[in-house]
N, C-alpha and C. Protein backbone atom coordinates (compact mmCIF):
# COMPACT_ATOMS: atom_id res chain seq x y z
N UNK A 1 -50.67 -19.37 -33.39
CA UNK A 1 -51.64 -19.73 -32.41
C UNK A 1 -51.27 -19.06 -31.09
N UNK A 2 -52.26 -18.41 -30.75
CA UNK A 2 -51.86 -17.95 -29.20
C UNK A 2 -52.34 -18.94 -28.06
N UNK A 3 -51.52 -19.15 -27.30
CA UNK A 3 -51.41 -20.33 -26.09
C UNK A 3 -52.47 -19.83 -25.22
N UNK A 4 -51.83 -18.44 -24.86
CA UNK A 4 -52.22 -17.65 -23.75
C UNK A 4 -54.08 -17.63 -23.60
N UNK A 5 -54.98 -18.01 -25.06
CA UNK A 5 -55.70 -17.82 -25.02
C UNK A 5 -56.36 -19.04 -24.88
N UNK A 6 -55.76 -20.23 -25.42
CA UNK A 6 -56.21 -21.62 -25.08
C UNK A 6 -56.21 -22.35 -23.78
N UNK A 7 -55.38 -21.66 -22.89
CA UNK A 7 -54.80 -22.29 -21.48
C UNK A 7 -55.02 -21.21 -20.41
N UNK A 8 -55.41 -21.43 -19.09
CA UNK A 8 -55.27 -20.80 -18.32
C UNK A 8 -53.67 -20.86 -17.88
N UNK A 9 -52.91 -20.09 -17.60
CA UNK A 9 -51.80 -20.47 -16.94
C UNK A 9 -51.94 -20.66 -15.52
N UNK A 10 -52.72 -19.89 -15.03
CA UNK A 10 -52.59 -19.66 -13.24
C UNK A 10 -53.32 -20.95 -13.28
N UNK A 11 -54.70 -21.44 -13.98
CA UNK A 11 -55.63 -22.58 -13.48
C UNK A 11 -54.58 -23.62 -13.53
N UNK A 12 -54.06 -23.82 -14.70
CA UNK A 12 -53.07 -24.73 -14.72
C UNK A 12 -51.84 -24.95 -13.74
N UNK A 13 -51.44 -24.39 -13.12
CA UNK A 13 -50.24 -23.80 -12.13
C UNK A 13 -50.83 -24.49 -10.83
N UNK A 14 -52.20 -24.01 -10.97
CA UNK A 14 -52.93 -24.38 -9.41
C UNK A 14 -53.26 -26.18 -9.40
N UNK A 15 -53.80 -26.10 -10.73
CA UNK A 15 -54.02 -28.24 -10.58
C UNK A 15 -52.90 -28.36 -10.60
N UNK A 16 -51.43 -27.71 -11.14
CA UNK A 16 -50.53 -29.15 -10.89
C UNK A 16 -49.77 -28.89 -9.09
N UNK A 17 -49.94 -27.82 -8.99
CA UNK A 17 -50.21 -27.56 -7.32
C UNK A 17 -50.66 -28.90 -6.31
N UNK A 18 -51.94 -28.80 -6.97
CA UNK A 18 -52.51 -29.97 -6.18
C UNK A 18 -52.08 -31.03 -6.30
N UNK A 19 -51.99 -31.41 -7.24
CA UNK A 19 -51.49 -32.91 -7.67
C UNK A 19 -50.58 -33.22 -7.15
N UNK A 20 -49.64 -32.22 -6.58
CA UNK A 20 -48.31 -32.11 -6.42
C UNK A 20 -48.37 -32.60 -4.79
N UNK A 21 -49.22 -31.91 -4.50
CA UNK A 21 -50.05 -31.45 -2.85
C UNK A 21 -50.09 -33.26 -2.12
N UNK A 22 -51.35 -34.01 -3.50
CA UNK A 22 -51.85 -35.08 -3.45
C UNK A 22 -50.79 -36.25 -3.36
N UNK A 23 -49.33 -36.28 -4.40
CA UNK A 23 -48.93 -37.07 -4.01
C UNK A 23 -47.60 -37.42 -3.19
N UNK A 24 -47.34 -36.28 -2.02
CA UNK A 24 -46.64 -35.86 -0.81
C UNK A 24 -47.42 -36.84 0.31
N UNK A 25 -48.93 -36.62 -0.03
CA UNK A 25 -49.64 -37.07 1.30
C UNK A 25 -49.95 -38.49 0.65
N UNK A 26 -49.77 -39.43 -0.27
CA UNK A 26 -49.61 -40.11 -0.77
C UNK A 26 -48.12 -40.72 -0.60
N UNK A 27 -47.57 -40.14 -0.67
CA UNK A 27 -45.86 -40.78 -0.02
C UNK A 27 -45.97 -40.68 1.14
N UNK A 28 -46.32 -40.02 2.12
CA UNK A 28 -46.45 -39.86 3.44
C UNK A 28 -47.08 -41.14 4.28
N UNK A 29 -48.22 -40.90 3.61
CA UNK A 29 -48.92 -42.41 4.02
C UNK A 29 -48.69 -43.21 3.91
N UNK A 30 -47.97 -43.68 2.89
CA UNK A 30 -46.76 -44.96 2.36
C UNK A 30 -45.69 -45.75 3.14
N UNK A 31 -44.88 -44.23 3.48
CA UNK A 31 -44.31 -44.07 4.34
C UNK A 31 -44.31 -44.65 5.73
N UNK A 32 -45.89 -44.23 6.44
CA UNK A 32 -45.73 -44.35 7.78
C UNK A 32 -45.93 -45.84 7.89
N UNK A 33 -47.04 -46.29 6.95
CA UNK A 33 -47.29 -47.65 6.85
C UNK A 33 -45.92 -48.47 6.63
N UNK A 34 -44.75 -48.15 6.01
CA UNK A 34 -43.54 -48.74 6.16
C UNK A 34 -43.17 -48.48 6.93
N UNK A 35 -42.89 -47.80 7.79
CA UNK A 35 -42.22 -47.63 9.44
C UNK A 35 -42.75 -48.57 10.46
N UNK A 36 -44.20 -48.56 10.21
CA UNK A 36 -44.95 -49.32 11.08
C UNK A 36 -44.68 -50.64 10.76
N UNK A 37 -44.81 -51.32 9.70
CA UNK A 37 -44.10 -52.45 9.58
C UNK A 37 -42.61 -52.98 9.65
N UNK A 38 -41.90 -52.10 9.52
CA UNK A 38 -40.86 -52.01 10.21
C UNK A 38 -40.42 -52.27 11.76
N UNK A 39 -41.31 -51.23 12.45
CA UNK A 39 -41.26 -51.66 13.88
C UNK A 39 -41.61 -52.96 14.51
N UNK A 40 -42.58 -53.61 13.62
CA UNK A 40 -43.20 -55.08 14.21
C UNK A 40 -42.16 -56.03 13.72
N UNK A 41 -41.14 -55.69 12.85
CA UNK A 41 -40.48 -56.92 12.45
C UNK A 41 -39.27 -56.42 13.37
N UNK A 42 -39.09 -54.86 13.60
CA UNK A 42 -37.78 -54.81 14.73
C UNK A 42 -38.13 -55.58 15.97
N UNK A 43 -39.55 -55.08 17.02
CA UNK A 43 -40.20 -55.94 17.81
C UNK A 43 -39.97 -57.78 17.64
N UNK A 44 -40.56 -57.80 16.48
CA UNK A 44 -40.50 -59.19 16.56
C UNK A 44 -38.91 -60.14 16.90
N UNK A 45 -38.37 -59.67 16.20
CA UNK A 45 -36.72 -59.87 16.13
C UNK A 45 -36.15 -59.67 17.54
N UNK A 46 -36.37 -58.63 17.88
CA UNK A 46 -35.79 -58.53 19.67
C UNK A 46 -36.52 -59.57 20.64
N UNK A 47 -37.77 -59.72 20.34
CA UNK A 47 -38.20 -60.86 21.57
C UNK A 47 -37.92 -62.31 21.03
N UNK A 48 -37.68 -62.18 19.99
CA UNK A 48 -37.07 -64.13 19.59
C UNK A 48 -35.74 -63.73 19.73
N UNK A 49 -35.04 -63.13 19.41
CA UNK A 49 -33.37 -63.48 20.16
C UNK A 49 -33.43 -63.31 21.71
N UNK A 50 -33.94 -62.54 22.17
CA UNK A 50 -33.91 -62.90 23.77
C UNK A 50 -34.25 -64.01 24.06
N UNK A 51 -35.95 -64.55 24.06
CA UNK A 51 -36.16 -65.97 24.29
C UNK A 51 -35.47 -66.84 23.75
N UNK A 52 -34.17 -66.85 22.66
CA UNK A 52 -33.44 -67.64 22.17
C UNK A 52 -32.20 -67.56 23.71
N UNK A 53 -31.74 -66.54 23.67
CA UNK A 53 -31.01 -66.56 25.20
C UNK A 53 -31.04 -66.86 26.14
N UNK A 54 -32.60 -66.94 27.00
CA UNK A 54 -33.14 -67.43 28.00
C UNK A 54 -33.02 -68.75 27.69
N UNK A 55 -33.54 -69.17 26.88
CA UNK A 55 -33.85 -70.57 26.03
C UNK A 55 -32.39 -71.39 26.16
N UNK A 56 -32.08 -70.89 25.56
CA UNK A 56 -30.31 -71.73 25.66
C UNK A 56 -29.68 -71.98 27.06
N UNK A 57 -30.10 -70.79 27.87
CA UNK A 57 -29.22 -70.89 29.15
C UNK A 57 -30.24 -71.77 30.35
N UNK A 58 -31.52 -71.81 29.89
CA UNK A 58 -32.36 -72.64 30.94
C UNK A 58 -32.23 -74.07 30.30
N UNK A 59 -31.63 -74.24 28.63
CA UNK A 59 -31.45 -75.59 28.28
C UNK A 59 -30.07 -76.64 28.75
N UNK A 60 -29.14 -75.57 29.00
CA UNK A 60 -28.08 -75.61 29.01
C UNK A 60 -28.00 -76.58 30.85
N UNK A 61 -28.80 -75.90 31.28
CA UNK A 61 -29.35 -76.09 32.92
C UNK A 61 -29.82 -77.33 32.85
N UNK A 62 -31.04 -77.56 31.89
CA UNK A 62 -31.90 -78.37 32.04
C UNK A 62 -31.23 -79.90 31.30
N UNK A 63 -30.74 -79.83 30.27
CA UNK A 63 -29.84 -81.12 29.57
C UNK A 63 -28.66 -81.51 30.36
N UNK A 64 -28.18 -80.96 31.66
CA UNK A 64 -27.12 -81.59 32.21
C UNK A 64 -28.00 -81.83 33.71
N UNK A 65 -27.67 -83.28 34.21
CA UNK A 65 -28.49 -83.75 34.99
C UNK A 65 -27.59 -82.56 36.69
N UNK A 66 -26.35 -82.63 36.78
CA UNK A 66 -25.23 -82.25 37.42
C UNK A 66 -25.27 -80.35 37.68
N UNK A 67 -25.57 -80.13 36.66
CA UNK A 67 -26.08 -78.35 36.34
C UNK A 67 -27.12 -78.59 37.01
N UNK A 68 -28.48 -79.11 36.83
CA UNK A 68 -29.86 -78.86 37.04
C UNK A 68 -29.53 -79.28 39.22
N UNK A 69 -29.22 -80.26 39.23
CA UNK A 69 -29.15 -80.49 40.55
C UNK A 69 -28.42 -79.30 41.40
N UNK A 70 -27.33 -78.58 41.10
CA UNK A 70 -26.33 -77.77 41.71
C UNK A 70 -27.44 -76.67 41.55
N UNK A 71 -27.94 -76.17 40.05
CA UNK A 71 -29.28 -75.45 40.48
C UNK A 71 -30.33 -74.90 41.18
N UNK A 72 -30.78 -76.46 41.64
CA UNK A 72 -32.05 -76.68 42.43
C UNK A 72 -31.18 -76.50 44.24
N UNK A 73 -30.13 -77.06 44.41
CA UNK A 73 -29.66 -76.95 45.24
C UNK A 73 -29.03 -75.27 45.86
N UNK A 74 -29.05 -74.38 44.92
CA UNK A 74 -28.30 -73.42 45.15
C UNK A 74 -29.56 -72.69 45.37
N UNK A 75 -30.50 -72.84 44.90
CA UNK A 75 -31.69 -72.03 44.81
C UNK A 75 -32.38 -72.25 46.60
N UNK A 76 -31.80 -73.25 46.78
CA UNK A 76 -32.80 -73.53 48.48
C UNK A 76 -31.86 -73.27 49.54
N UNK A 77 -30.67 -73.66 49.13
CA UNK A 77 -29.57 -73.37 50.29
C UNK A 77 -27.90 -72.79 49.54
N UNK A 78 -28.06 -71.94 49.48
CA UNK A 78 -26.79 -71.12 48.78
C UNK A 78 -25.13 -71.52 49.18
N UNK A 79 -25.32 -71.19 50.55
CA UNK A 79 -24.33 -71.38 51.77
C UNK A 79 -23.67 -72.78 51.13
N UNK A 80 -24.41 -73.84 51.13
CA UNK A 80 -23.94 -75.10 51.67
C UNK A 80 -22.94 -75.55 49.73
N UNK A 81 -22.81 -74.54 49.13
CA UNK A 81 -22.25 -74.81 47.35
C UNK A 81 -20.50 -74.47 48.04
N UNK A 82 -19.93 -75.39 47.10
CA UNK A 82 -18.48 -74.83 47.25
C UNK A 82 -18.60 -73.75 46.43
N UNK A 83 -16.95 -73.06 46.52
CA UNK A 83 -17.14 -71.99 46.34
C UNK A 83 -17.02 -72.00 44.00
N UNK A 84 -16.31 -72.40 43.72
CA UNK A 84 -16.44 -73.27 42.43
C UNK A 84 -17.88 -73.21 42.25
N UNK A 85 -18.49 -73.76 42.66
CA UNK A 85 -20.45 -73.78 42.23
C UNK A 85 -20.92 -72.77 42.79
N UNK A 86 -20.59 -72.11 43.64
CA UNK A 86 -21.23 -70.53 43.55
C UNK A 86 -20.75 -69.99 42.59
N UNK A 87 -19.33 -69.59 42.00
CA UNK A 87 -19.42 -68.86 40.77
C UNK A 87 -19.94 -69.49 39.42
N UNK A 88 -20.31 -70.91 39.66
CA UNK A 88 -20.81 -71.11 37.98
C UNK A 88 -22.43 -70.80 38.44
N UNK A 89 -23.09 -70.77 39.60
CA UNK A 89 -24.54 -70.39 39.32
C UNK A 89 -24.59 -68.83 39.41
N UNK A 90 -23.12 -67.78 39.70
CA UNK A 90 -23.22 -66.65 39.45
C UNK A 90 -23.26 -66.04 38.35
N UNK A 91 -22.47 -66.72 37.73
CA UNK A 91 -21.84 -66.62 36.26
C UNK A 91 -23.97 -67.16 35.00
N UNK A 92 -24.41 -68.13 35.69
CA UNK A 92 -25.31 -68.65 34.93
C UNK A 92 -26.72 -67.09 35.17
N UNK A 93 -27.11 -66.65 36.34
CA UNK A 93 -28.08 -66.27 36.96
C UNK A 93 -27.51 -64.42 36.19
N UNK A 94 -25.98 -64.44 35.84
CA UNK A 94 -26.21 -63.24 35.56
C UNK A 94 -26.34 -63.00 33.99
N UNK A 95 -26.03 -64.23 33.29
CA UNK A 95 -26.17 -64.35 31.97
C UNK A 95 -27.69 -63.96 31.77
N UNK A 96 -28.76 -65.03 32.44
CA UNK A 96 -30.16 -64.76 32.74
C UNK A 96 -30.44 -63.36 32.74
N UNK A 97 -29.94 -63.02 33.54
CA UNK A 97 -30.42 -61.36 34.10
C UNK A 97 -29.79 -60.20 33.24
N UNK A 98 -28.53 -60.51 32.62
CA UNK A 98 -28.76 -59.39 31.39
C UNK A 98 -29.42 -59.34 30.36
N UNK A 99 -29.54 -60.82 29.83
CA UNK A 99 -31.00 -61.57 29.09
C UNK A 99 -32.35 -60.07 29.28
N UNK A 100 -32.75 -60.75 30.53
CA UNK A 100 -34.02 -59.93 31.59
C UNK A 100 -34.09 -58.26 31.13
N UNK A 101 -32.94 -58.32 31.43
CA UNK A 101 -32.49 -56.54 31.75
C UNK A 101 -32.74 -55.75 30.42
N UNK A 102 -31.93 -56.26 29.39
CA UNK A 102 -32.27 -56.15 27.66
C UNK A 102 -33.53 -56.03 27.46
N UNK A 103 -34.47 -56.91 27.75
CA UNK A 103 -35.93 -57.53 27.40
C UNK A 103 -36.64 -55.99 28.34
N UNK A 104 -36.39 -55.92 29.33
CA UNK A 104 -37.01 -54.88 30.80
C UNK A 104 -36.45 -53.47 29.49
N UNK A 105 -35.65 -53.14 29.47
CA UNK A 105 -35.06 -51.96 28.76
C UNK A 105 -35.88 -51.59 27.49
N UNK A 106 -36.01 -53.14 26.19
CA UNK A 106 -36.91 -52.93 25.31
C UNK A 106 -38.22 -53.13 25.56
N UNK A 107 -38.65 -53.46 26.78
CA UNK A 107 -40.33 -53.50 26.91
C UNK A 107 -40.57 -52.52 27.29
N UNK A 108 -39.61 -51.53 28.19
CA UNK A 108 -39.60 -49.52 28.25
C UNK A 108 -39.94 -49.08 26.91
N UNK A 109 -39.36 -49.00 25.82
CA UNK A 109 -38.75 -48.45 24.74
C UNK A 109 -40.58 -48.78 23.72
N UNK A 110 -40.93 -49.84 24.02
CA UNK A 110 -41.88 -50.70 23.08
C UNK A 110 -41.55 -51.19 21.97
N UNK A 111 -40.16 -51.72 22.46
CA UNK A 111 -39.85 -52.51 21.61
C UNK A 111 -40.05 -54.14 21.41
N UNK A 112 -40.47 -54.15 22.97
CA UNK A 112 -41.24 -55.96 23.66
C UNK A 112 -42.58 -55.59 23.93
N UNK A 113 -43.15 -56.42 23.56
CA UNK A 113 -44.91 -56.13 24.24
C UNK A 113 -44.89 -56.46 25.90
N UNK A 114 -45.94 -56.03 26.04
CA UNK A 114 -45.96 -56.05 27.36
C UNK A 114 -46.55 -57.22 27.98
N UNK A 115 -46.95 -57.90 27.09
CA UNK A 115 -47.50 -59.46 26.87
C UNK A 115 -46.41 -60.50 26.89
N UNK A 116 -45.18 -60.48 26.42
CA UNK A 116 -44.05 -61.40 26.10
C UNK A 116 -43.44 -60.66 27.31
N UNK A 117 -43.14 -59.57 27.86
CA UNK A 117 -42.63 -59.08 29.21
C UNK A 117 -43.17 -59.62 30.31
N UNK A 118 -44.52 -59.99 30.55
CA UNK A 118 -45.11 -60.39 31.78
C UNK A 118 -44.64 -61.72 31.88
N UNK A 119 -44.76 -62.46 30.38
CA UNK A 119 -44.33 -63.84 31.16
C UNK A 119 -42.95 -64.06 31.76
N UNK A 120 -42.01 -63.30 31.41
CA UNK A 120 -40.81 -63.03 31.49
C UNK A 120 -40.94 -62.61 32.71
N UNK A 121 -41.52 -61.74 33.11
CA UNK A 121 -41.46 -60.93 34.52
C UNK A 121 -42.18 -62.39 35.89
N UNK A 122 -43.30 -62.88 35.26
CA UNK A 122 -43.19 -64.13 36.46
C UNK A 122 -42.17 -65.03 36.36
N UNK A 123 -41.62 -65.47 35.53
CA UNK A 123 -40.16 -66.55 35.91
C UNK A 123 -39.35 -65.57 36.91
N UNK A 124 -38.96 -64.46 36.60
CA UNK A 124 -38.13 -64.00 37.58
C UNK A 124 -38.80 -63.56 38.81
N UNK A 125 -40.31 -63.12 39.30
CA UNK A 125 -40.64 -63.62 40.28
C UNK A 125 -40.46 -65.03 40.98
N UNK A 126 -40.25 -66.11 40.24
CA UNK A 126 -39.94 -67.11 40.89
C UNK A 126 -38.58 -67.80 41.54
N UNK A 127 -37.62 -66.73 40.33
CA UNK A 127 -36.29 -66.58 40.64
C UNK A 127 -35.79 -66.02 41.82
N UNK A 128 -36.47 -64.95 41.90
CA UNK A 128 -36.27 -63.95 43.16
C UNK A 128 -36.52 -64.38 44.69
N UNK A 129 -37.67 -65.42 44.98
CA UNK A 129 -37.75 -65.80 46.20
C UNK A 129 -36.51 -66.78 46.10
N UNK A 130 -35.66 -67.50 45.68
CA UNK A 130 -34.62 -68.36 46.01
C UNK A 130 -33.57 -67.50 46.83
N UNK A 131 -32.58 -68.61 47.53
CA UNK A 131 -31.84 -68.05 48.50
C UNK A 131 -30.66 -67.81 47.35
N UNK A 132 -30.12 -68.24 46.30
CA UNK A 132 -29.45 -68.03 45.29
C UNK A 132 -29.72 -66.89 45.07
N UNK A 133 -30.89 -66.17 44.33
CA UNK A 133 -30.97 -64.90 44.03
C UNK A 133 -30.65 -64.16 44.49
N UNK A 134 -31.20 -64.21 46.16
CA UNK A 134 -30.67 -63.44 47.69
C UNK A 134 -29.13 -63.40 47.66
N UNK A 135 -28.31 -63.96 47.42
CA UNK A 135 -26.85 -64.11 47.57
C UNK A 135 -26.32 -63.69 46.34
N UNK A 136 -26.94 -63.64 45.21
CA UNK A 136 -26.41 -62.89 43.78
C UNK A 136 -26.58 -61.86 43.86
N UNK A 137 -28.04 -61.04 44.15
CA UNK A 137 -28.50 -59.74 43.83
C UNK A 137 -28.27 -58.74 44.83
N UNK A 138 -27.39 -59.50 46.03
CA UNK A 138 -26.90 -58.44 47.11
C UNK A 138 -25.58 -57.99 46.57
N UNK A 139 -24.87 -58.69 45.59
CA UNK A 139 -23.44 -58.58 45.63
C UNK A 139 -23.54 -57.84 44.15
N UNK A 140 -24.14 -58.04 43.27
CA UNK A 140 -24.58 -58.11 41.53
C UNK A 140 -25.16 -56.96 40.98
N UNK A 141 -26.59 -56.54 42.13
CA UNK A 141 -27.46 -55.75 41.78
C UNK A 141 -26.58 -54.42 41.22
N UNK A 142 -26.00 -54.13 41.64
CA UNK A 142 -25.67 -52.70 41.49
C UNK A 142 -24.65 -52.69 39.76
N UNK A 143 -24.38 -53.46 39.29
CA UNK A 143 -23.94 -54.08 37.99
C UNK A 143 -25.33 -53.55 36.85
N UNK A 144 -26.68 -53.05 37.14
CA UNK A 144 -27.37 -53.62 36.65
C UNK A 144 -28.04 -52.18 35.97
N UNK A 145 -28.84 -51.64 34.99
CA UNK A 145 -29.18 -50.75 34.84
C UNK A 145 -30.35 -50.22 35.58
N UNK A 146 -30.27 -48.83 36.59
CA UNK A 146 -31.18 -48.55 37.77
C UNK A 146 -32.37 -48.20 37.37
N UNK A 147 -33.21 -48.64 36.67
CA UNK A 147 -34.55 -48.86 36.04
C UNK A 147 -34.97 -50.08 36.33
N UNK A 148 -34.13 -51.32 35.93
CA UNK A 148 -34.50 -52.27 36.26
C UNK A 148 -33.86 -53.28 37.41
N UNK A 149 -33.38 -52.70 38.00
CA UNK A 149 -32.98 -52.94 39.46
C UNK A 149 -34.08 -52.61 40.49
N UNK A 150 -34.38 -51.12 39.89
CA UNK A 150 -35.59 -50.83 41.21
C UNK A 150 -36.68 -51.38 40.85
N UNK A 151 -37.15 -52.39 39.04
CA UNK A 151 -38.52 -52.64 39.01
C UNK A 151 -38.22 -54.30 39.66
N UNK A 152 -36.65 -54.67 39.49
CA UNK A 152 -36.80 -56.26 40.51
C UNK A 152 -36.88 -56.05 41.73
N UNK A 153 -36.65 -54.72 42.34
CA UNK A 153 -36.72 -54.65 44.01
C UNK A 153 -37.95 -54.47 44.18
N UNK A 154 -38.73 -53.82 43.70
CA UNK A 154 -40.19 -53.77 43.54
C UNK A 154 -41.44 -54.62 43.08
N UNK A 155 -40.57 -55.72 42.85
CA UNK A 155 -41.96 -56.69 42.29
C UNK A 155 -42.51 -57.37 43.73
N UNK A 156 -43.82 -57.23 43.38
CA UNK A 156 -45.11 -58.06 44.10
C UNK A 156 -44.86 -59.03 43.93
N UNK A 157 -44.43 -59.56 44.81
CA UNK A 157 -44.55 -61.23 44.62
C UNK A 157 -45.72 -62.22 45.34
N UNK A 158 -46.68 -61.41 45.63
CA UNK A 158 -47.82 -61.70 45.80
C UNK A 158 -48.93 -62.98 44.72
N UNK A 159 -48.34 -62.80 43.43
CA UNK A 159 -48.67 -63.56 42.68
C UNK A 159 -47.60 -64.81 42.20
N UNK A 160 -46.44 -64.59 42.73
CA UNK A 160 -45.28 -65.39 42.45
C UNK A 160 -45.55 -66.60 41.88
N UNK A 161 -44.73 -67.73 41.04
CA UNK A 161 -45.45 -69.24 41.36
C UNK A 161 -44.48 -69.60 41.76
N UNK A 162 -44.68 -70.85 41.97
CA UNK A 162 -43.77 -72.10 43.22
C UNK A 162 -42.58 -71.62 42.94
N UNK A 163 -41.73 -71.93 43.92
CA UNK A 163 -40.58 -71.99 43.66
C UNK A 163 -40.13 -73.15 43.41
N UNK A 164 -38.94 -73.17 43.05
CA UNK A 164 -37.91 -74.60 42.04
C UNK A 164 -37.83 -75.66 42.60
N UNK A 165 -37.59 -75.74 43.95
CA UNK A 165 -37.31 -76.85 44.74
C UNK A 165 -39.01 -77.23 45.41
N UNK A 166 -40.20 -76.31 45.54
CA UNK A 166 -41.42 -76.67 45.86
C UNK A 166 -41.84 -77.51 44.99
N UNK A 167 -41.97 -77.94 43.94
CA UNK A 167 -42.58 -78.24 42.78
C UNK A 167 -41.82 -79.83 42.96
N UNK A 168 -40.78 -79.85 43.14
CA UNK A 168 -40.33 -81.51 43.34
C UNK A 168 -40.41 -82.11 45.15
N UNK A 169 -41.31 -81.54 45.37
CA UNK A 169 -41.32 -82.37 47.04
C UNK A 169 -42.76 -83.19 46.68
């Protein structure tokens, strides 16, 4: 039997060409669709361990009656803390702020939405008008990565909300 006469070779050569063609762009597409889901579960994962950080250290504040008061107090009048309670609200405000800084770095990257960043970005507008902040971020700031140093020196606080000690008068 001759082959040569039953089969094209080249026709044949060329469909499995294609086929070949077809399922590259078929893995490809596969592909991107796994990356992409990938990224939403990396996303997702980075903004619940941060808010787990924030979370802990504003609980940590908020479940001790003695913390929350030295708090509220440091936030309106800095000066008047021994020096002992200025370094534990230094020590607390910078835990916060590398928290911030992480979150500011992956909401660059898009790795935070810019939706879970904003709310993030008004608490620390509210942080920022305290006289605490004023007395951390003169001495601190420069600790901090200069991206997000110049976007806290730069926030509008035009929209700010209350501050800590307004809210209980």
């Amino acid at each position: 039997m001759n082959w040569s006469a039953i089969f094209n070779w080249s026709a044949l050569g060329s469909i499995s060409e294609t086929i070949g063609a077809i399922a590259v762009v078929a893995s490809l597409i596969y592909l991107a669709a796994q990356i992409k889901q990938n990224s939403n579960a990396v996303r997702a994962t980075i903004e619940q361990e941060s808010a787990k950080l924030i979370n802990q250290t504003m609980m940590s504040i908020g479940s001790s009656e003695e913390l929350s008061l030295l708090y509220l107090q440091a936030t309106e009048d800095f000066s008047a803390l021994k020096s002992a309670e200025k370094a534990r609200m230094f020590m607390i405000l910078t835990g916060i702020f590398r928290a911030f800084e992480v979150l500011y770095r992956q909401q660059e990257t898009g790795h935070v939405s810019q939706e879970i960043w904003s709310g993030y970005e008004h608490f620390i507008k509210a942080v920022v008008q305290t006289d605490l902040f004023e007395n951390w971020w003169a001495v601190r700031s420069d600790t901090f990565y200069s991206g997000f140093r110049d976007h806290v020196n730069q926030l509008d606080l035009s929209d700010a909300p209350v501050r800590p000690m307004a809210i209980l008068r």
